[in-house]
C-alpha atoms as a PDB file:
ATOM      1  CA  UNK A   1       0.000   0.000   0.000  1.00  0.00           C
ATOM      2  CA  UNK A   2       0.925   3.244  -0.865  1.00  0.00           C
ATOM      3  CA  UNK A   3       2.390   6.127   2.003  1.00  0.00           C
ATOM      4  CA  UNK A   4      -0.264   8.976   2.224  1.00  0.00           C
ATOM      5  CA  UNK A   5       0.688  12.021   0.968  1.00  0.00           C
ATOM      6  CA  UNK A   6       1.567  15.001   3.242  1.00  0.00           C
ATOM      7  CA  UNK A   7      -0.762  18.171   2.624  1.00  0.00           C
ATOM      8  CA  UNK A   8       0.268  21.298   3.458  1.00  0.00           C
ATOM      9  CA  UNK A   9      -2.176  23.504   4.787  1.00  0.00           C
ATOM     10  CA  UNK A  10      -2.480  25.947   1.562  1.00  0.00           C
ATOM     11  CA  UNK A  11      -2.945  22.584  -0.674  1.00  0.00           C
ATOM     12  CA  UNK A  12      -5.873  21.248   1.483  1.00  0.00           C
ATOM     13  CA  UNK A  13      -7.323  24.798   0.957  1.00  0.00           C
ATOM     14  CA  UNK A  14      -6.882  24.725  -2.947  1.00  0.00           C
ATOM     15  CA  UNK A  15      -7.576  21.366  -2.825  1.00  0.00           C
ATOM     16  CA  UNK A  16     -11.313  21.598  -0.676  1.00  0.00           C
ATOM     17  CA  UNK A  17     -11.955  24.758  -3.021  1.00  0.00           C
ATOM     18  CA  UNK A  18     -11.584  22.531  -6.160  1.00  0.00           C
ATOM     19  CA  UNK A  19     -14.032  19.812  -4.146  1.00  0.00           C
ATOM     20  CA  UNK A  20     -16.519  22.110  -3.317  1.00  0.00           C
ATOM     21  CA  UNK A  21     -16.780  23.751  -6.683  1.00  0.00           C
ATOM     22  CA  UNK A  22     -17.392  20.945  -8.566  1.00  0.00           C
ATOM     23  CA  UNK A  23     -17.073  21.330 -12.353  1.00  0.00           C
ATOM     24  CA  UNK A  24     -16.984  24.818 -11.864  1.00  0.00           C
ATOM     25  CA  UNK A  25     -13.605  24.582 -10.805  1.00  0.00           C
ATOM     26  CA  UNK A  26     -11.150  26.888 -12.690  1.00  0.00           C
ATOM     27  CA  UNK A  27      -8.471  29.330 -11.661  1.00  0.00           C
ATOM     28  CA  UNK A  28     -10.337  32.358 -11.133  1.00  0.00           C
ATOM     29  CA  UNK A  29     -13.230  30.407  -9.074  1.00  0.00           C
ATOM     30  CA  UNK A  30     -10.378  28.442  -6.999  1.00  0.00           C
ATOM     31  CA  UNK A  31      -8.608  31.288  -6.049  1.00  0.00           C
ATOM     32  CA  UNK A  32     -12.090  33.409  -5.247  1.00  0.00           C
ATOM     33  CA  UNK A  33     -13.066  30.360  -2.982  1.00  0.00           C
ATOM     34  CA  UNK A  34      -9.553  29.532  -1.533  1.00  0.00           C
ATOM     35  CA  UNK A  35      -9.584  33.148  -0.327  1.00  0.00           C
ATOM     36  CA  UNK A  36     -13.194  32.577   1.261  1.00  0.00           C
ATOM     37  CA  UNK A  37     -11.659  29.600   2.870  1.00  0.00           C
ATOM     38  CA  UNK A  38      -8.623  31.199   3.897  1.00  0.00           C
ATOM     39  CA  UNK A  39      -9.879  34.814   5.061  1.00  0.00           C
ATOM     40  CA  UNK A  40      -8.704  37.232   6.752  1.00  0.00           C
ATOM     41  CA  UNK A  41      -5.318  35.721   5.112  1.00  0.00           C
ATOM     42  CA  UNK A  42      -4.978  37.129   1.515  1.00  0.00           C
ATOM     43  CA  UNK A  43      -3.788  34.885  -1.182  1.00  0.00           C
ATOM     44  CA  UNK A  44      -2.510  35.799  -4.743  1.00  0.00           C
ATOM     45  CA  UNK A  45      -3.822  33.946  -8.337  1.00  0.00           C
ATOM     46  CA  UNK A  46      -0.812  33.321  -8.687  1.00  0.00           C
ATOM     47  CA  UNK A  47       0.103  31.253  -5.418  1.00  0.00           C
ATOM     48  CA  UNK A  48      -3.337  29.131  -6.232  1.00  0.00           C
ATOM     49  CA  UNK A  49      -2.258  28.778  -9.738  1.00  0.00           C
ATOM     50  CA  UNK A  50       1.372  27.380  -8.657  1.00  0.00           C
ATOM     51  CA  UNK A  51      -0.424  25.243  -5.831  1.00  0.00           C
ATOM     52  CA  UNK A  52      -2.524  23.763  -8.843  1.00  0.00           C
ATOM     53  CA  UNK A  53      -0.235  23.057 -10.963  1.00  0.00           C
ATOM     54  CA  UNK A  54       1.813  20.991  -8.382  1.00  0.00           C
ATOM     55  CA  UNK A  55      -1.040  19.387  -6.986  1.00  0.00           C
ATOM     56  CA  UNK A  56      -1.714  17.991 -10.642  1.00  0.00           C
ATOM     57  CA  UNK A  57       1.971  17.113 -10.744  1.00  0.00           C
ATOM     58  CA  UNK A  58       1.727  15.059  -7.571  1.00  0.00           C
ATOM     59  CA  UNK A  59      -1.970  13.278  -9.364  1.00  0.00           C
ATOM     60  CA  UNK A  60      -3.968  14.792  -6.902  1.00  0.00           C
ATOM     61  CA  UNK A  61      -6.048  16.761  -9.434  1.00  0.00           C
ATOM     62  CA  UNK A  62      -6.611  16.301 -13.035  1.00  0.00           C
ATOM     63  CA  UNK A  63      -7.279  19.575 -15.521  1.00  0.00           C
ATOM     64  CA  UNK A  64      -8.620  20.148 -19.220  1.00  0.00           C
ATOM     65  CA  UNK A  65      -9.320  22.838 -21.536  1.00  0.00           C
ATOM     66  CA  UNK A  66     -13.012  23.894 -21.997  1.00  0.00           C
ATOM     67  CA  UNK A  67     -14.394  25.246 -25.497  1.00  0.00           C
ATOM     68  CA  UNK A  68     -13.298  28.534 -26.174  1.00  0.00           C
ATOM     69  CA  UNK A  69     -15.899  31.010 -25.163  1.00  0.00           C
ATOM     70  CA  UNK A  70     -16.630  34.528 -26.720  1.00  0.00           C
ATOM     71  CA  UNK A  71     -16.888  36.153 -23.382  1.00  0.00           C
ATOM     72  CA  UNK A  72     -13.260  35.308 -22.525  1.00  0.00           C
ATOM     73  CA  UNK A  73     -12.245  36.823 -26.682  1.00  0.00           C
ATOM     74  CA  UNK A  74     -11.936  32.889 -27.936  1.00  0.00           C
ATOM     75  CA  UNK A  75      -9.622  31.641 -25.110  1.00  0.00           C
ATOM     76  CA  UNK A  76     -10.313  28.271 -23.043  1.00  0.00           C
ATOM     77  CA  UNK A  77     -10.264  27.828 -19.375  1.00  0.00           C
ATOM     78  CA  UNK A  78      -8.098  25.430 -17.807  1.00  0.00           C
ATOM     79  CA  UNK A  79     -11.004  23.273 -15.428  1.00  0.00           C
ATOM     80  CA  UNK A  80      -9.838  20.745 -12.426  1.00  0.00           C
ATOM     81  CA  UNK A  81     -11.311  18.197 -10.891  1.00  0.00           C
ATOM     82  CA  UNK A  82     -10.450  16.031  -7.521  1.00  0.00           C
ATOM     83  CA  UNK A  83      -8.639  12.717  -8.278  1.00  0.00           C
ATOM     84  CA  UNK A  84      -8.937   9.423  -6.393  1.00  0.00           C
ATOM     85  CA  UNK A  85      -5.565  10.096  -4.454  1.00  0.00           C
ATOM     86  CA  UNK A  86      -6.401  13.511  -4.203  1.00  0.00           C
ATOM     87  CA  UNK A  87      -9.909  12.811  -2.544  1.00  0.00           C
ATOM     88  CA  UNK A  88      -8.473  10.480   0.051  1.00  0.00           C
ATOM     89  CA  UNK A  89      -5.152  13.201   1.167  1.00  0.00           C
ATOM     90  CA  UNK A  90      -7.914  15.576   1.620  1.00  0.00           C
ATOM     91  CA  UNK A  91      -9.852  12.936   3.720  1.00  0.00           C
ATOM     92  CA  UNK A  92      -6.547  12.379   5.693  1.00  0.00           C
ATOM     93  CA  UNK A  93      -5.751  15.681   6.346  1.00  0.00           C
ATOM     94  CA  UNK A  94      -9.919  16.263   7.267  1.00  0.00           C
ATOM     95  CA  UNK A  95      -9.799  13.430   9.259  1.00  0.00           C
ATOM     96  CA  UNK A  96      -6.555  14.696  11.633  1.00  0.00           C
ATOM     97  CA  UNK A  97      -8.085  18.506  11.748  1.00  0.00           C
ATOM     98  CA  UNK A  98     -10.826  16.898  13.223  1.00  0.00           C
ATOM     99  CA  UNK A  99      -8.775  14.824  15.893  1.00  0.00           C
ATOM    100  CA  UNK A 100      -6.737  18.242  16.662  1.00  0.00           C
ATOM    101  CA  UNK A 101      -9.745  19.797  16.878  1.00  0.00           C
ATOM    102  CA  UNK A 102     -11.445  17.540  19.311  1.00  0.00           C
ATOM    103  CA  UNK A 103      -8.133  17.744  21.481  1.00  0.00           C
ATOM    104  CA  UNK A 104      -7.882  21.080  21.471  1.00  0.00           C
ATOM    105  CA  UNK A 105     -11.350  21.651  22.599  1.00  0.00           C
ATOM    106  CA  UNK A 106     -11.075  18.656  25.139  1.00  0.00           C
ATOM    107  CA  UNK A 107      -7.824  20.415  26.626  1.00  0.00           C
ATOM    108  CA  UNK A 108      -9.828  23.983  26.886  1.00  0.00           C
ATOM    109  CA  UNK A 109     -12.820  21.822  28.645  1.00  0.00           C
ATOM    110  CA  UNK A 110     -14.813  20.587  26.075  1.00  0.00           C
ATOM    111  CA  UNK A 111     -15.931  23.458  24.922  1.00  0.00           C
ATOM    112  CA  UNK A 112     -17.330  23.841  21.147  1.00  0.00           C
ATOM    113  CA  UNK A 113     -14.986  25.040  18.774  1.00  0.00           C
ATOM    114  CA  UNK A 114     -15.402  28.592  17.128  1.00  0.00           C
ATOM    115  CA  UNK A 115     -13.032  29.610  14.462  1.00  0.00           C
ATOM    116  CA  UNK A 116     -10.619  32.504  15.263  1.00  0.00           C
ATOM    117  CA  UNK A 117     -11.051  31.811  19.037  1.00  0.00           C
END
């Protein structure tokens, strides 16, 4: 069996932004959702668009070129979509946020978790 791959923290945001948006997921609507993700930290197009092009590197995404389209003056966008080995780092990396999560709140006395707290 194959070692799990590592995620850093600014792939398993690119990478959840690419789940989430489904086969609406191209540069401009990555980025626009990794920053919703990621906010109040700002991230650059050009950070996501070097984070997807390694991720596809590593197989963890797959891409293609849609039709051209009039609205962008003939060009194609580049789409991406979630590979197999892609959808189970994310579910490791979910899976251990969740356990640091619990801990954390079990160290603080249980209490329920509330991002930026």
């Amino acid at each position: 069996m194959a070692s799990p791959v590592s995620l850093g923290q600014f792939e398993q945001i690119v990478l959840t932004a690419v789940l989430s948006l489904g086969d609406n997921a191209y540069g401009v609507t990555v980025h626009d959702k990794a920053q919703s993700l990621s906010r109040p930290r700002k991230i650059s197009l050009g950070a996501v668009y070097a984070t997807l092009d390694r991720l596809e590197d590593k197989g963890l995404i797959s891409s293609w070129l849609s039709e051209p389209t009039a609205e962008r003056g003939g060009r194609s966008r580049r789409h991406y979509r979630l590979e197999k080995p892609g959808e189970q780092a994310l579910r490791e990396s979910a899976g251990m946020a969740q356990r640091i999560i619990e801990s954390i709140a079990q160290s603080w006395g249980g209490l329920t978790w509330k991002a930026g707290r």
